[in-house]
Protein backbone atom coordinates (compact mmCIF):
# COMPACT_ATOMS: atom_id res chain seq x y z
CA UNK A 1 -3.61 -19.18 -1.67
CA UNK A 2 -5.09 -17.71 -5.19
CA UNK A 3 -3.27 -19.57 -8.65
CA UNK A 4 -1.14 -16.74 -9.10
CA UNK A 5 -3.22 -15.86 -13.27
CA UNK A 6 -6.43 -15.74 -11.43
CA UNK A 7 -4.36 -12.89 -8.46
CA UNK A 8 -3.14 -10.90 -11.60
CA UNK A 9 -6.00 -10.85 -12.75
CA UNK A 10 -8.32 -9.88 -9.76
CA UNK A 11 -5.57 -7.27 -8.97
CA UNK A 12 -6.74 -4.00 -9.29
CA UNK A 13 -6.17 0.24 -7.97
CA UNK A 14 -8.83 0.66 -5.19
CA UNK A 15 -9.26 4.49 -4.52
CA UNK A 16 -11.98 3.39 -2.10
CA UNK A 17 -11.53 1.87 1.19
CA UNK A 18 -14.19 1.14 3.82
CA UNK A 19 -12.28 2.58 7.14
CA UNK A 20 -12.41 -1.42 8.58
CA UNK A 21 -8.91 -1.64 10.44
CA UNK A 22 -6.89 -4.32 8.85
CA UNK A 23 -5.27 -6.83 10.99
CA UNK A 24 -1.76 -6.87 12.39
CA UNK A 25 -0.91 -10.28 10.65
CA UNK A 26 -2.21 -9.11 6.97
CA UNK A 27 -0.38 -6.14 7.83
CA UNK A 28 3.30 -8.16 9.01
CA UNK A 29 2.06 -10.06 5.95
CA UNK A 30 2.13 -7.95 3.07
CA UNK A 31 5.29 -5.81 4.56
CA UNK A 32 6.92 -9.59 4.27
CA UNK A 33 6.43 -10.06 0.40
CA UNK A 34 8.05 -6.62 -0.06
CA UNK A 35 11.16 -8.02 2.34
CA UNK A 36 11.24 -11.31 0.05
CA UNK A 37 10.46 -9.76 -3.28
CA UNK A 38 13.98 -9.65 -5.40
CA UNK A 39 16.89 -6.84 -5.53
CA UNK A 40 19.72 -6.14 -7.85
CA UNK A 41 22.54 -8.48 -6.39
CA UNK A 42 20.84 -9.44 -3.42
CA UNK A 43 21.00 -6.32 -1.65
CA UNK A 44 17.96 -5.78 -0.73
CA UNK A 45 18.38 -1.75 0.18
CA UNK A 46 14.98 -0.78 0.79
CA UNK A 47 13.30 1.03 3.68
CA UNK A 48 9.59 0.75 3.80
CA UNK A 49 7.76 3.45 6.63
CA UNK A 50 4.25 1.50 7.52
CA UNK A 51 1.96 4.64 8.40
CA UNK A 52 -1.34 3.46 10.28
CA UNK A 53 -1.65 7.48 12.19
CA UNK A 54 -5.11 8.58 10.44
CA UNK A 55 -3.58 12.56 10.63
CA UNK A 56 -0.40 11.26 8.72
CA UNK A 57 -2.36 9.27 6.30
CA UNK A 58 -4.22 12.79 5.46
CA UNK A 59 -1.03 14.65 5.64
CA UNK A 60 0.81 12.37 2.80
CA UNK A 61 -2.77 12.21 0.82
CA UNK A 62 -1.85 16.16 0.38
CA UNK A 63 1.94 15.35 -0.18
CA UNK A 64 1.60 15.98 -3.97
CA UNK A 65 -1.81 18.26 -5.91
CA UNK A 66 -3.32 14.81 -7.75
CA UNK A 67 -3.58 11.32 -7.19
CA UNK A 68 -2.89 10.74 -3.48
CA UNK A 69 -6.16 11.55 -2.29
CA UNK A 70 -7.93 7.87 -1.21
CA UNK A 71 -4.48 7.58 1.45
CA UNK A 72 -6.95 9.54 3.23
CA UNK A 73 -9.42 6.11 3.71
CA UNK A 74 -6.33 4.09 3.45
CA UNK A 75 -6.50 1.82 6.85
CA UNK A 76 -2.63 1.73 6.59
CA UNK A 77 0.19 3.19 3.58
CA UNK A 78 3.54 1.64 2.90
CA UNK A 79 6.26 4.64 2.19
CA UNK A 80 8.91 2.83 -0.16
CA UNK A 81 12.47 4.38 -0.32
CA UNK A 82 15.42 3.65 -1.57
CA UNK A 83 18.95 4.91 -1.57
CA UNK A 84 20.17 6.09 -5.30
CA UNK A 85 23.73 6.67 -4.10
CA UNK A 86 23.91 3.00 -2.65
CA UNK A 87 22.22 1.24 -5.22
CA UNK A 88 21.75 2.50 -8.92
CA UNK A 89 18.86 -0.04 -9.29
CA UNK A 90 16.79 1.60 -6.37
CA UNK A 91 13.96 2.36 -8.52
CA UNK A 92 13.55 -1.48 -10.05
CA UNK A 93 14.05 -2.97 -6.84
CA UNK A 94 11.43 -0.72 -4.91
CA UNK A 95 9.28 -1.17 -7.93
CA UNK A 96 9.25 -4.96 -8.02
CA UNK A 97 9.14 -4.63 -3.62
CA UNK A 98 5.72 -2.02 -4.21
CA UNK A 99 4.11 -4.66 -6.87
CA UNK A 100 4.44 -7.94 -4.42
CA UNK A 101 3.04 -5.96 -1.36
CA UNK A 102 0.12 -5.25 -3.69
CA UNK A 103 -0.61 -8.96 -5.10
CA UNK A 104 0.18 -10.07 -1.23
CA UNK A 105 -2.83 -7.60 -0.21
CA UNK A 106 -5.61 -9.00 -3.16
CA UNK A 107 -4.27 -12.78 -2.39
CA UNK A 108 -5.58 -11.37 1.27
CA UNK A 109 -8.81 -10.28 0.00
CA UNK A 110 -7.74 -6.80 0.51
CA UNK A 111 -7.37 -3.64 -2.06
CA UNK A 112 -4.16 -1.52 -2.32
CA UNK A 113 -3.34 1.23 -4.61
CA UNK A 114 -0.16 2.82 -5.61
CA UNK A 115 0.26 6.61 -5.03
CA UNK A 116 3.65 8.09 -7.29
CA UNK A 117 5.37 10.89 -5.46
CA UNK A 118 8.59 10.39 -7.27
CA UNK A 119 9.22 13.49 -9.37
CA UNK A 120 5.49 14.99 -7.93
CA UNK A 121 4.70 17.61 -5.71
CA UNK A 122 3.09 20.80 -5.11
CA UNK A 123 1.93 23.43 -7.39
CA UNK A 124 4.56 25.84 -4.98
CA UNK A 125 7.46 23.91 -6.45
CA UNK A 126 7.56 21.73 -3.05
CA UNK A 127 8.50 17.91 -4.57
CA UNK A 128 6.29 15.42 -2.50
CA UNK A 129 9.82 13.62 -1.63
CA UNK A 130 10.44 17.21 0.42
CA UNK A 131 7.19 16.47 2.62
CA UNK A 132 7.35 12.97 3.09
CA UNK A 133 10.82 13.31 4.38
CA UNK A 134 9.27 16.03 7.28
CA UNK A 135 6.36 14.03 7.97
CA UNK A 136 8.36 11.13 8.60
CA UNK A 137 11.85 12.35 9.66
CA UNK A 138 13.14 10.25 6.61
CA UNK A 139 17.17 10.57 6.57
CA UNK A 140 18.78 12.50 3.92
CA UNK A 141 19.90 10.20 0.75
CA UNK A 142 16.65 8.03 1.45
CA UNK A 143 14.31 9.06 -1.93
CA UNK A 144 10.51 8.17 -1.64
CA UNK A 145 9.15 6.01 -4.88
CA UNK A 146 5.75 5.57 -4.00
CA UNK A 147 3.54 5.68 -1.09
CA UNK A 148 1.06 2.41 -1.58
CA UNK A 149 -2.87 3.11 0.14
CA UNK A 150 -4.06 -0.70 1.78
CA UNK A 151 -7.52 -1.46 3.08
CA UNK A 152 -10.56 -3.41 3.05
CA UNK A 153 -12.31 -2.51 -0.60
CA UNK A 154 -14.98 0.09 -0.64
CA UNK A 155 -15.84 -0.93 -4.29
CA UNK A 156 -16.03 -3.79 -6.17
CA UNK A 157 -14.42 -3.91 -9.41
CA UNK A 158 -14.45 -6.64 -11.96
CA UNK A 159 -11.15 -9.05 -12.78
CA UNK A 160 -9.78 -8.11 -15.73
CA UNK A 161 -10.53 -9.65 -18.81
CA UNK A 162 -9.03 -11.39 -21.72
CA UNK A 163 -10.05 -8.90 -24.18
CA UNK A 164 -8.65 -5.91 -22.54
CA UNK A 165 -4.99 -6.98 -22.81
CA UNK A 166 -2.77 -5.67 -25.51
CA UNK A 167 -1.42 -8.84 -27.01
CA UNK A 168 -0.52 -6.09 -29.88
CA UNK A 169 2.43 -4.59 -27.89
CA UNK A 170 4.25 -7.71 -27.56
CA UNK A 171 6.60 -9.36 -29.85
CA UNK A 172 8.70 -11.89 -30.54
CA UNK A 173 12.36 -11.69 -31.22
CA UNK A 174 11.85 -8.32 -33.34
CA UNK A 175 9.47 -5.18 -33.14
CA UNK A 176 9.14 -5.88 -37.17
């Protein structure tokens, strides 16, 4: 296990995967920290769709015109939903669920990368919730957040450093 400043700091977006399958355990691992990551009240409402089908990884690559792209090398994608109607904090709690899947895969030695579809689509006017939901036969109510690429890193990409963090945009007590 990684001290948790050196994981946030090795954890970056890999676009760039090498096509090595990644194994069932990392797998059941990483969909575990998103089932013990924290929820408004406890409830813990999310649904999480692991796609591993290569033609469905290409298919929600092309759910939206920019940025989903590298699903396509992606050995597996998470799909995170939640339910707005049942739980007003669906977006924080998928949110925090997304970001400990992705620290779970670098403390694995794996890369990850987060893919918005929330309020993206197509330049038809199709949202990229629409197409998710008929790729995957997702139920009605169920909105997608983010669809998160995972795979063995095709790139390597330095830790971040001390000097790139904005110490400037915190404050204490008062933005004065």
């Amino acid at each position: 296990m990684s001290v948790f400043k050196d994981l946030a700091a090795k954890r970056r977006s890999y676009r760039l995967f090498t096509g090595e399958e990644v194994s069932a355990e990392d797998v059941r691992l990483i969909v575990r920290a998103a089932l013990m990551s924290p929820s408004a009240m406890g409830r813990r409402s999310w649904k999480f769709v692991v796609v591993d089908d290569k033609m469905l990884l290409e298919q929600l690559a092309d759910a939206k015109d920019n940025g989903a792209q590298f699903l396509k090398t992606a050995s597996f994608a998470v799909v995170v939903l939640g339910d707005p109607l049942e739980n007003d904090c669906w977006l924080e709690d998928c949110s925090i669920a997304a970001v400990m899947m992705q620290l779970q895969a670098e403390d694995l030695g794996l890369g990850s990368c987060w893919a918005q579809m929330r309020g993206r689509g197509l330049s038809d006017g199709t949202s990229a919730d629409d197409v998710i939901h008929g790729l995957l036969g997702i139920p009605d109510g169920l909105k997608t957040l983010c669809v998160i690429g995972f795979g063995h890193k095709g790139e390597a990409k330095p830790a971040h450093g001390e000097d790139s963090l904005k110490w400037e945009n915190v404050y204490v007590n008062k933005m004065e």
